[in-house]
N, C-alpha and C. Protein backbone atom coordinates (compact mmCIF):
# COMPACT_ATOMS: atom_id res chain seq x y z
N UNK A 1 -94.88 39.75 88.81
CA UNK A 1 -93.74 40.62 88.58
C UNK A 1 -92.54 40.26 89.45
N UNK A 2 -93.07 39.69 90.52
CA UNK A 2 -91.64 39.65 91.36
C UNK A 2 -90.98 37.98 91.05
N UNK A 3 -91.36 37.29 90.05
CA UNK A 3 -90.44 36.46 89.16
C UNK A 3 -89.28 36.92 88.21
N UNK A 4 -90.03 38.45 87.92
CA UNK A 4 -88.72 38.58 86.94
C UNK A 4 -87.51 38.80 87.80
N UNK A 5 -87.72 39.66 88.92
CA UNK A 5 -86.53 40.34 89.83
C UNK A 5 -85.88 38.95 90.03
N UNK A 6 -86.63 37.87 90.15
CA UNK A 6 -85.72 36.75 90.79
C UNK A 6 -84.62 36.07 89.52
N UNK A 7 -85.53 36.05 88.52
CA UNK A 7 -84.94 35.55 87.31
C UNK A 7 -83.30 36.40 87.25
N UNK A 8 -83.70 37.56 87.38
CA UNK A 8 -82.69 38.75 86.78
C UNK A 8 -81.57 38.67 87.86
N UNK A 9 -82.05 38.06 89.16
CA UNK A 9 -81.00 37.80 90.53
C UNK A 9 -80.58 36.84 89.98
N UNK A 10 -81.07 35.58 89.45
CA UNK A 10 -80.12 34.28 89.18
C UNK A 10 -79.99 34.62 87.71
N UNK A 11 -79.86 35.25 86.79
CA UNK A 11 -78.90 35.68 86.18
C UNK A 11 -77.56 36.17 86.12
N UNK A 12 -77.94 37.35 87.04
CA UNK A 12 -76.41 37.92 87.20
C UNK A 12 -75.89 36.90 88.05
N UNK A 13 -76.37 35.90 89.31
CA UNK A 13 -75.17 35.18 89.81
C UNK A 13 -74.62 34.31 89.06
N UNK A 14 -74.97 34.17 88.05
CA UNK A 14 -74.63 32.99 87.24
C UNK A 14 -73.70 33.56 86.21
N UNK A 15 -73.60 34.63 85.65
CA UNK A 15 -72.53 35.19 85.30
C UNK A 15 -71.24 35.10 85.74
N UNK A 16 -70.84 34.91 86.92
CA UNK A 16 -69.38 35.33 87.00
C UNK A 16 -68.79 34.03 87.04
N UNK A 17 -67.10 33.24 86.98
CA UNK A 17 -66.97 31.81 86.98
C UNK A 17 -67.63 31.05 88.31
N UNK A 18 -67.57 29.67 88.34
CA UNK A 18 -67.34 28.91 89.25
C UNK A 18 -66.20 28.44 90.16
N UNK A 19 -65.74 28.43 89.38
CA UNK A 19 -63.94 28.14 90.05
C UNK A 19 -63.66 29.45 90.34
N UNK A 20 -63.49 29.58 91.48
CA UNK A 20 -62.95 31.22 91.89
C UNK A 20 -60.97 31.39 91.24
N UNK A 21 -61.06 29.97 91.42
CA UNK A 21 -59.14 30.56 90.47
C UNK A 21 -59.33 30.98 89.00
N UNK A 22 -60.75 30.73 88.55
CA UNK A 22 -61.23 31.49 87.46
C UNK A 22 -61.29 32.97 87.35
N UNK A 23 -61.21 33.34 88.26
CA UNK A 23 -61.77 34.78 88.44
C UNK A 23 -60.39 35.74 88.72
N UNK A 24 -60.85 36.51 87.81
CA UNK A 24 -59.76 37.77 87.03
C UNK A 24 -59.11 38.76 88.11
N UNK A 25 -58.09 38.76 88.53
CA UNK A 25 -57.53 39.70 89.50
C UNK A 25 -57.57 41.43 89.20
N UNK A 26 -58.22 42.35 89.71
CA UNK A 26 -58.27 43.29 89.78
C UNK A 26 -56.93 44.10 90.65
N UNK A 27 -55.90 44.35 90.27
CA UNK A 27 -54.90 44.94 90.86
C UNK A 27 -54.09 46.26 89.86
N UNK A 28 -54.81 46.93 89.45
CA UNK A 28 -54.80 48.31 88.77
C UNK A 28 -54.07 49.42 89.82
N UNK A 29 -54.00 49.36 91.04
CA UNK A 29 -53.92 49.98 92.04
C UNK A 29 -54.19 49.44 93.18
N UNK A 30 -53.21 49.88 94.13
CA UNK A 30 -53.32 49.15 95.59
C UNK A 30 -54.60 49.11 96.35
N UNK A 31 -55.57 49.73 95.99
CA UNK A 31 -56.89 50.42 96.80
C UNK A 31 -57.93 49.02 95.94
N UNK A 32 -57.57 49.05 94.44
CA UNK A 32 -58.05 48.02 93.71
C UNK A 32 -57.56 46.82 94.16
N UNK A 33 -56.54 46.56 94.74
CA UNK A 33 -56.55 45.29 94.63
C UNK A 33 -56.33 44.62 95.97
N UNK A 34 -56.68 46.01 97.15
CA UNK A 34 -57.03 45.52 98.25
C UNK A 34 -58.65 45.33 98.65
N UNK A 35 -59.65 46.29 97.46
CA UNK A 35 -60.78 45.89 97.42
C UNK A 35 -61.03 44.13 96.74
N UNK A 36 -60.18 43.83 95.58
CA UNK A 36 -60.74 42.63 95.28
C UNK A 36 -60.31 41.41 96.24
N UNK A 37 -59.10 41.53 96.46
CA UNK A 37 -58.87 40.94 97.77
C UNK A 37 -59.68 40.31 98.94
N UNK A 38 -60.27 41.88 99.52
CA UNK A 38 -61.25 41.27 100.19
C UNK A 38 -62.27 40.81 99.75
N UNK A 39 -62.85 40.85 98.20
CA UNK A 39 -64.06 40.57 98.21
C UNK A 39 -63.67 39.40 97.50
N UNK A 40 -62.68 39.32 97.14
CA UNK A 40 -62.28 37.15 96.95
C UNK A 40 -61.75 35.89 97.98
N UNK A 41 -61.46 36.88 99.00
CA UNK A 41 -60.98 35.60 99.94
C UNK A 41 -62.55 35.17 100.51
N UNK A 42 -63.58 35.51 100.66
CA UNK A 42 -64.46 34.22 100.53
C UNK A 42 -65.05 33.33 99.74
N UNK A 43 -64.50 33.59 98.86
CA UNK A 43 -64.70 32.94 97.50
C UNK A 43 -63.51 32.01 97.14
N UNK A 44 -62.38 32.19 97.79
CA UNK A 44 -61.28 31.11 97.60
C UNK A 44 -61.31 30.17 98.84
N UNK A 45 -60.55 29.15 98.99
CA UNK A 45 -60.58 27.77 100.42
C UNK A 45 -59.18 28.83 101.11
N UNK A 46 -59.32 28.57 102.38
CA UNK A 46 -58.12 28.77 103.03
C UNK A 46 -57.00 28.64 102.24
N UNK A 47 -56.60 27.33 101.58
CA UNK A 47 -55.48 27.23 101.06
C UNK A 47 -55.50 27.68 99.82
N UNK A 48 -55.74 27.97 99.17
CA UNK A 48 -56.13 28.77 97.83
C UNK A 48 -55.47 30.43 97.89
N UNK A 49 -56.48 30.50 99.06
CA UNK A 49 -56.11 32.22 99.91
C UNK A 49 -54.79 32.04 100.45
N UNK A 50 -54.10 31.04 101.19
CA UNK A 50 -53.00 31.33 101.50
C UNK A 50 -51.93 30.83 100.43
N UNK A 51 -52.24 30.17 99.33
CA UNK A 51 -51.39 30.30 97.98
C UNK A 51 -51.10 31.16 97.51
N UNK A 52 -52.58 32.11 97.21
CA UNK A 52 -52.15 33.07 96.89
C UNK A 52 -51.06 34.20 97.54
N UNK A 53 -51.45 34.19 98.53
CA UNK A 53 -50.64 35.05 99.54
C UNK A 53 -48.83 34.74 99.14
N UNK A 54 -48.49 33.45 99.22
CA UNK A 54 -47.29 32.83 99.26
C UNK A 54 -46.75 33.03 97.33
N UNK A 55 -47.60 33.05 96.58
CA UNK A 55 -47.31 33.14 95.34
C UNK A 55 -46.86 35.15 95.13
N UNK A 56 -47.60 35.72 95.41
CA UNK A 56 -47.34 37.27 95.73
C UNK A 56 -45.95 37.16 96.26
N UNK A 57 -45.77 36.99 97.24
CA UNK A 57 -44.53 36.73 97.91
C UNK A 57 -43.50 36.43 96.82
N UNK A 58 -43.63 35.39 96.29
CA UNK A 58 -42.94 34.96 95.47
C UNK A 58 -42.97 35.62 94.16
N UNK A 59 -43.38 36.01 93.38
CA UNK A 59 -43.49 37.36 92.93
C UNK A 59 -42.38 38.86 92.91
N UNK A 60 -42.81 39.26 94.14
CA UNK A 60 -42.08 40.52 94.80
C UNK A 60 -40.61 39.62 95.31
N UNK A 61 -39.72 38.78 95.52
CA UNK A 61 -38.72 38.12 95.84
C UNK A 61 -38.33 37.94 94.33
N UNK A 62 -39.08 37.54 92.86
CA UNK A 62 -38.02 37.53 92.02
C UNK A 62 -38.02 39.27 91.36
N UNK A 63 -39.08 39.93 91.53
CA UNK A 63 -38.76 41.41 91.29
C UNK A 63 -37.61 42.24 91.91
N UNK A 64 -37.37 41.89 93.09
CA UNK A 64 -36.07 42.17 94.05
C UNK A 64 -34.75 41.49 93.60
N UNK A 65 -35.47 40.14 93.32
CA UNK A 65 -33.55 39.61 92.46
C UNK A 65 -33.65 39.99 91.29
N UNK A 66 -34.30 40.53 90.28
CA UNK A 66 -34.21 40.42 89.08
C UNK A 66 -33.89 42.37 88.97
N UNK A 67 -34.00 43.42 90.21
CA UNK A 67 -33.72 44.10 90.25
C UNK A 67 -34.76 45.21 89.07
N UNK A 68 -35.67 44.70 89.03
CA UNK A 68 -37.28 45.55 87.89
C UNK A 68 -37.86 46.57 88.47
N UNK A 69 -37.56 46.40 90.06
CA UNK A 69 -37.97 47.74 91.32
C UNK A 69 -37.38 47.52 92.36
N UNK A 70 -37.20 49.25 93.05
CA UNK A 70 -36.68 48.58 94.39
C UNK A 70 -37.38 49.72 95.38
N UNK A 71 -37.45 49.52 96.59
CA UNK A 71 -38.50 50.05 97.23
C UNK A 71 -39.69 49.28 97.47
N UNK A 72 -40.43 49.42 98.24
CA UNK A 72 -41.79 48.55 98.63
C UNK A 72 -42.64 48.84 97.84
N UNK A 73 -43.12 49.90 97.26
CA UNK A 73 -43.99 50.79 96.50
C UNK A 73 -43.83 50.24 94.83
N UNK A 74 -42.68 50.51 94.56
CA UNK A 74 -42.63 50.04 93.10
C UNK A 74 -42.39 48.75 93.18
N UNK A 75 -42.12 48.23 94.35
CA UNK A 75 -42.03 46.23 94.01
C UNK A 75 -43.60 45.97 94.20
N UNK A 76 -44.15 46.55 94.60
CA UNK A 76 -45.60 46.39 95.06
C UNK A 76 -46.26 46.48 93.75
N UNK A 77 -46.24 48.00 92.87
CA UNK A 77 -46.85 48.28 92.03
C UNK A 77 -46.48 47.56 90.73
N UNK A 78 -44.72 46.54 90.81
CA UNK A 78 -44.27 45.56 89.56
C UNK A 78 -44.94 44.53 89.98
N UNK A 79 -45.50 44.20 90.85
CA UNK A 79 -46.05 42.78 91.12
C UNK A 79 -47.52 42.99 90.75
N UNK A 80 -48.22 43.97 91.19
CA UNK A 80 -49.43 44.20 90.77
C UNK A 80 -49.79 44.03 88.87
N UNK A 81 -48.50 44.70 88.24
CA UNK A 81 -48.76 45.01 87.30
C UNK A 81 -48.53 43.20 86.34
N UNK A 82 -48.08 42.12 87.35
CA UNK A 82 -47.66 41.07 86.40
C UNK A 82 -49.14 40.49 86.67
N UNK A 83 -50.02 40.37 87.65
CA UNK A 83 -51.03 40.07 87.74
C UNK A 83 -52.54 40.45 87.45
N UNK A 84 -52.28 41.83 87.52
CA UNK A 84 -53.65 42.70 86.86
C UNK A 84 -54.29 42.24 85.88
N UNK A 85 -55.40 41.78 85.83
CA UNK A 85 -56.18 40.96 84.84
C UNK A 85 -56.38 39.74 83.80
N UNK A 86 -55.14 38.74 85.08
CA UNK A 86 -55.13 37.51 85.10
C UNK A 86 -55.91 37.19 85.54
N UNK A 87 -56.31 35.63 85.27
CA UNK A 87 -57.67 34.52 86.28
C UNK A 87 -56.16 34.03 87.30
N UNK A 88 -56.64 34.37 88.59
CA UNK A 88 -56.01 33.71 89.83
C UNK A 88 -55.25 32.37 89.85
N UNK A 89 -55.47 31.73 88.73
CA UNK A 89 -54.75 30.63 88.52
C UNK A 89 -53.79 30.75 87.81
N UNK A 90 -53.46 32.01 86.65
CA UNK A 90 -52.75 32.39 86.41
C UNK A 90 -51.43 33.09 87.08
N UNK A 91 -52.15 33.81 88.06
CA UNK A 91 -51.53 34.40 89.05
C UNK A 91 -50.52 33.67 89.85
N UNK A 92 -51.26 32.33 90.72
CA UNK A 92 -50.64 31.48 91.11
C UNK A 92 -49.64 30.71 90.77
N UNK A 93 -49.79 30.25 89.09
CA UNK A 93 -48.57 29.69 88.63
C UNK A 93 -47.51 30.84 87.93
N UNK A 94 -47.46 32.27 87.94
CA UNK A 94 -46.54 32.77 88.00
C UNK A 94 -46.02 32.75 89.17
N UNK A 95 -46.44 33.00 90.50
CA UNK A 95 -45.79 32.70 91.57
C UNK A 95 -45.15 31.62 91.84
N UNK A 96 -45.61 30.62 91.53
CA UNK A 96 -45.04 29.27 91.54
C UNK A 96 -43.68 28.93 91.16
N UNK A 97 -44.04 29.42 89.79
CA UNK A 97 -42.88 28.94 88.74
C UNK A 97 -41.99 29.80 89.19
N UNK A 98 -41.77 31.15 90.05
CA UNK A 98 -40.71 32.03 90.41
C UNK A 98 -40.24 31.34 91.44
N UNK A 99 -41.54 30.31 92.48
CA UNK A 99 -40.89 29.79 93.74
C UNK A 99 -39.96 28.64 92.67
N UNK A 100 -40.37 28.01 92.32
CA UNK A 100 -39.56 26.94 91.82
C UNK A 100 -38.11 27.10 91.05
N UNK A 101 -38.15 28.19 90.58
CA UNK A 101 -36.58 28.82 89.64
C UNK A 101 -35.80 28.75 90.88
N UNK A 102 -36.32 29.77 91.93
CA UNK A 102 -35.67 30.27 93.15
C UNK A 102 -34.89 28.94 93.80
N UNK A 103 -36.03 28.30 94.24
CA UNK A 103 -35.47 26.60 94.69
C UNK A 103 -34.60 25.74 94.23
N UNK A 104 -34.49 26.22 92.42
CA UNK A 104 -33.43 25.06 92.49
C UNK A 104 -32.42 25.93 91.87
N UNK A 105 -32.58 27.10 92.07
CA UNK A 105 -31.00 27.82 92.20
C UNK A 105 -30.57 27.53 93.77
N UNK A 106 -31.41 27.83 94.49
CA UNK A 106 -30.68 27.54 96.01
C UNK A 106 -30.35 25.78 96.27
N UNK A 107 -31.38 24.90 95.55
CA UNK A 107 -30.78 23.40 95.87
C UNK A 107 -29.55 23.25 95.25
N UNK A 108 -29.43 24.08 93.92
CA UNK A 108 -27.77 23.33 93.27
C UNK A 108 -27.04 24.10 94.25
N UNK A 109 -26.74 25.76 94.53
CA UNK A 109 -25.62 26.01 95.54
C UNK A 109 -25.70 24.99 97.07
N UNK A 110 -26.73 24.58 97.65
CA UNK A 110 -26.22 23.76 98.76
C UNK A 110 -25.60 22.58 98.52
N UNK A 111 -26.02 21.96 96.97
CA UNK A 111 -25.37 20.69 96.53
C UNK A 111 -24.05 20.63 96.09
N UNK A 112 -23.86 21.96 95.80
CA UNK A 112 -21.66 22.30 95.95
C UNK A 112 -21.41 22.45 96.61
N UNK A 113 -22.06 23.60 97.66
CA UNK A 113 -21.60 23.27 99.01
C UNK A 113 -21.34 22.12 100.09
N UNK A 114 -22.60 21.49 99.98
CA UNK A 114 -22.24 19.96 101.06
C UNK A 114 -21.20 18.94 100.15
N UNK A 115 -20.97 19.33 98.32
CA UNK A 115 -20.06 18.33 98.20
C UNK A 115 -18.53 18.82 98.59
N UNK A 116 -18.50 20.10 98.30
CA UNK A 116 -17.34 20.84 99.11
C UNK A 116 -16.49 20.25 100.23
N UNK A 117 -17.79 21.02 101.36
CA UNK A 117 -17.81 20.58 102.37
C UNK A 117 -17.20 18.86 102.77
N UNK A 118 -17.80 18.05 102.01
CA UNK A 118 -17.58 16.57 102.29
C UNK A 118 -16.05 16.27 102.12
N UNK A 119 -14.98 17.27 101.11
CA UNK A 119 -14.03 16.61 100.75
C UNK A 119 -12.90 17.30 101.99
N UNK A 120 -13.37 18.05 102.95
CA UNK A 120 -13.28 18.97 104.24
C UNK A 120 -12.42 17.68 105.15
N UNK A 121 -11.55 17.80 105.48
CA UNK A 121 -10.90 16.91 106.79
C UNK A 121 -10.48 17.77 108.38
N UNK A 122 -10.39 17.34 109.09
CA UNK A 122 -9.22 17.70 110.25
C UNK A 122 -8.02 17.05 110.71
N UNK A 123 -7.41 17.85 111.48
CA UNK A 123 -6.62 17.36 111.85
C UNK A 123 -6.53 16.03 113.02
N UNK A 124 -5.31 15.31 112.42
CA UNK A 124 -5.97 13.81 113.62
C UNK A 124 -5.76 14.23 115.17
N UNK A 125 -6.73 13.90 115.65
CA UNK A 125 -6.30 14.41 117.28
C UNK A 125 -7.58 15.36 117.71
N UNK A 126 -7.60 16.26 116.33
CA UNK A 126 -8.75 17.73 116.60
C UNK A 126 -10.13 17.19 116.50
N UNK A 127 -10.78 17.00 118.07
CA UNK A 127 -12.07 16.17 118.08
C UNK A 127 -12.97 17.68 118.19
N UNK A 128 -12.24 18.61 118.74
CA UNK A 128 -13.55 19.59 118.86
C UNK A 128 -13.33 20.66 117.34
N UNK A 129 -12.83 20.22 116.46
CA UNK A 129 -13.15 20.91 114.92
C UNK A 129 -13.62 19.38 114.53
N UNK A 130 -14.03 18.13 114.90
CA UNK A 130 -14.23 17.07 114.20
C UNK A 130 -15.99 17.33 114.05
N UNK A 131 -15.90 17.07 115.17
CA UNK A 131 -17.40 17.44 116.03
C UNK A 131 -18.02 18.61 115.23
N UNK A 132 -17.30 19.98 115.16
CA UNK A 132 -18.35 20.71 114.13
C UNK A 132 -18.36 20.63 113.05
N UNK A 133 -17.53 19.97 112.39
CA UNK A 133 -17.71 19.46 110.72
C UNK A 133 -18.60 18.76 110.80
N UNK A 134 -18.85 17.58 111.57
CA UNK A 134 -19.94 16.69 111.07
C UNK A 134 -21.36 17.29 111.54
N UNK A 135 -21.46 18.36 112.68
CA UNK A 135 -22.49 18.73 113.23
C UNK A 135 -22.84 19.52 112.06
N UNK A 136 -21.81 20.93 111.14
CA UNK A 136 -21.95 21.48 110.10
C UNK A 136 -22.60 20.72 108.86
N UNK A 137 -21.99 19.46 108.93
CA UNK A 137 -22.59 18.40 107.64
C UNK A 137 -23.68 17.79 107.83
N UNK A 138 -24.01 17.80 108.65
CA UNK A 138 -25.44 17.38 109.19
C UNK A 138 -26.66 18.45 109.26
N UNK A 139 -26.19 19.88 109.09
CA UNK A 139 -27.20 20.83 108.84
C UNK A 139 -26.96 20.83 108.04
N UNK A 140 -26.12 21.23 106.64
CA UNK A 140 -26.09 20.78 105.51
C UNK A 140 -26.81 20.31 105.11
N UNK A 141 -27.31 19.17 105.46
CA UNK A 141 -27.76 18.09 104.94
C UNK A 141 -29.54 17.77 105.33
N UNK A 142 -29.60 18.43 106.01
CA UNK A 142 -30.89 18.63 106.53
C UNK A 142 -31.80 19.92 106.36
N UNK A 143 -30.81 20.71 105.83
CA UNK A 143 -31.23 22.02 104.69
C UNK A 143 -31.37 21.17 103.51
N UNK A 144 -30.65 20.58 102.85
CA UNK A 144 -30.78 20.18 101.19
C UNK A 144 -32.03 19.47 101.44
N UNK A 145 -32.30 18.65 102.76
CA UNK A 145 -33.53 17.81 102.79
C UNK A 145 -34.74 18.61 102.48
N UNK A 146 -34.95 19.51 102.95
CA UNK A 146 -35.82 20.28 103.81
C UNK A 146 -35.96 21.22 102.26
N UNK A 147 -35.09 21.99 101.03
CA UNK A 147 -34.85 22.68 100.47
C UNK A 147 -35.91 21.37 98.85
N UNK A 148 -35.21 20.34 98.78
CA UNK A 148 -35.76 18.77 98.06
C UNK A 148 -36.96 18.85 98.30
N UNK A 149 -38.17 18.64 100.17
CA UNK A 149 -39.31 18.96 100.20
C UNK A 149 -40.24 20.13 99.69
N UNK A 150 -39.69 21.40 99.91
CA UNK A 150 -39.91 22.44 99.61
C UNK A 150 -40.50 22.42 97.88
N UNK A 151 -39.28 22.02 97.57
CA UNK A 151 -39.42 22.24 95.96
C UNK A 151 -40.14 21.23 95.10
N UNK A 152 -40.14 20.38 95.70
CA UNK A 152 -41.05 18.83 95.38
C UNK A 152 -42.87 19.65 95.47
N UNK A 153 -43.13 20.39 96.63
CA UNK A 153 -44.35 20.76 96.88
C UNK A 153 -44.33 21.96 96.00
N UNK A 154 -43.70 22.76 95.91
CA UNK A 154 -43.74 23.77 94.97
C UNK A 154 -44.37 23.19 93.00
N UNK A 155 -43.74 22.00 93.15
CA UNK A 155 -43.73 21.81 91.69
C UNK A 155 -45.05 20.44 91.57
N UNK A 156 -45.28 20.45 92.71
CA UNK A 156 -46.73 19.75 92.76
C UNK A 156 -48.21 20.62 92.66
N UNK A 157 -47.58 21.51 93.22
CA UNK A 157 -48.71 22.95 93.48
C UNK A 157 -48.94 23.42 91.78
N UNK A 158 -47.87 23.54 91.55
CA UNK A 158 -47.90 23.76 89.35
C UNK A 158 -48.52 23.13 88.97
N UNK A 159 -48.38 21.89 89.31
CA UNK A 159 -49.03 20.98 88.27
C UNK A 159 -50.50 20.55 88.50
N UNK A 160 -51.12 20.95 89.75
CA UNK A 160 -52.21 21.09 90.05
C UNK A 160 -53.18 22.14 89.39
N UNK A 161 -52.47 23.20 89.19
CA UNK A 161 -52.74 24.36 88.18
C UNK A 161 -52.61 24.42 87.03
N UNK A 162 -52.10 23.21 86.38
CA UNK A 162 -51.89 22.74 85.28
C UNK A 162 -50.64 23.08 84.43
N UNK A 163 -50.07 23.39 84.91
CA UNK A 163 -48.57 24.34 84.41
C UNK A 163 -47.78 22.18 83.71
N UNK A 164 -47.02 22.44 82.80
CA UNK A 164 -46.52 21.18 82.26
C UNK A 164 -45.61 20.77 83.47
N UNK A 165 -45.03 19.67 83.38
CA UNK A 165 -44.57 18.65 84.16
C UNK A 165 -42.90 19.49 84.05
N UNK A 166 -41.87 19.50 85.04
CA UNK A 166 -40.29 19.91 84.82
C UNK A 166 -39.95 18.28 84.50
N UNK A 167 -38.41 19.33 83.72
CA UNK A 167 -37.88 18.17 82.38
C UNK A 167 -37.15 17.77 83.45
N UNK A 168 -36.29 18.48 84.77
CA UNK A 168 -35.46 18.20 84.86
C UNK A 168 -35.47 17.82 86.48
């Protein structure tokens, strides 16, 4: 008799996915989806768990620009509600794809800005406004760098999740 109990134990574990980004987000409510939470971050890798984390984020940042809630509570409960009974991989590449919109709205404004900026002169003689233009153009420029990495990894992270390739 005590074969069947075992049988009936490796049954049910064998039920639920393998790939934990398989596995369906429970976020019905904050209590819900701080229970599944905890009972999936050992089931996801560190970085998985902290994707997720960063994709949420990203999430609640385009609910705030897109103006769908405002308050912590209802940006909380609009973010819950885009994920509630998605597979986690789903989840993730909605976060994604919000980090990535976000990114290259902010890469084209720094890329008018530093070209702006570039067509910028001083006066001949004025070394200490010379000095912060180029020091200014040089953070400039090391934001757009830094903004290029960002979004390069963002849109690598998609495509790992399988989201299609950007056209542009």
């Amino acid at each position: 008799m005590w074969w069947w109990a075992a049988l009936v134990l490796l049954g049910v574990s064998g039920c639920g996915p393998n790939d934990p980004l398989d596995r369906v987000v429970a976020a019905e409510s904050p209590a819900a989806f701080g229970l599944w939470k905890s009972q999936s971050t050992g089931r996801l890798t560190a970085q998985q768990s902290r994707d997720l984390d960063e994709a949420i984020q990203e999430l609640k940042l385009a609910i705030m620009a897109g103006r769908e809630a405002t308050g912590s509570a209802e940006i909380d409960a609009a973010m819950r509600a885009k994920i509630d009974g998605r597979p986690v991989r789903e989840a993730l590449r909605l976060g994604f794809e919000n980090k990535v919109k976000r990114l290259e709205l902010e890469r084209k404004g720094l890329l008018i800005a530093t070209e702006q900026n570039s067509r910028l002169i001083t006066r001949p003689g004025d070394t200490k406004s010379s000095v912060y233009l180029d020091q200014f153009r040089e953070k400039q420029a090391a934001r757009l760098a830094a903004a290029d990495r960002e979004l390069l990894a963002a849109q690598e992270k998609l495509k790992a999740l399988g989201a299609p390739a950007a056209t542009h």
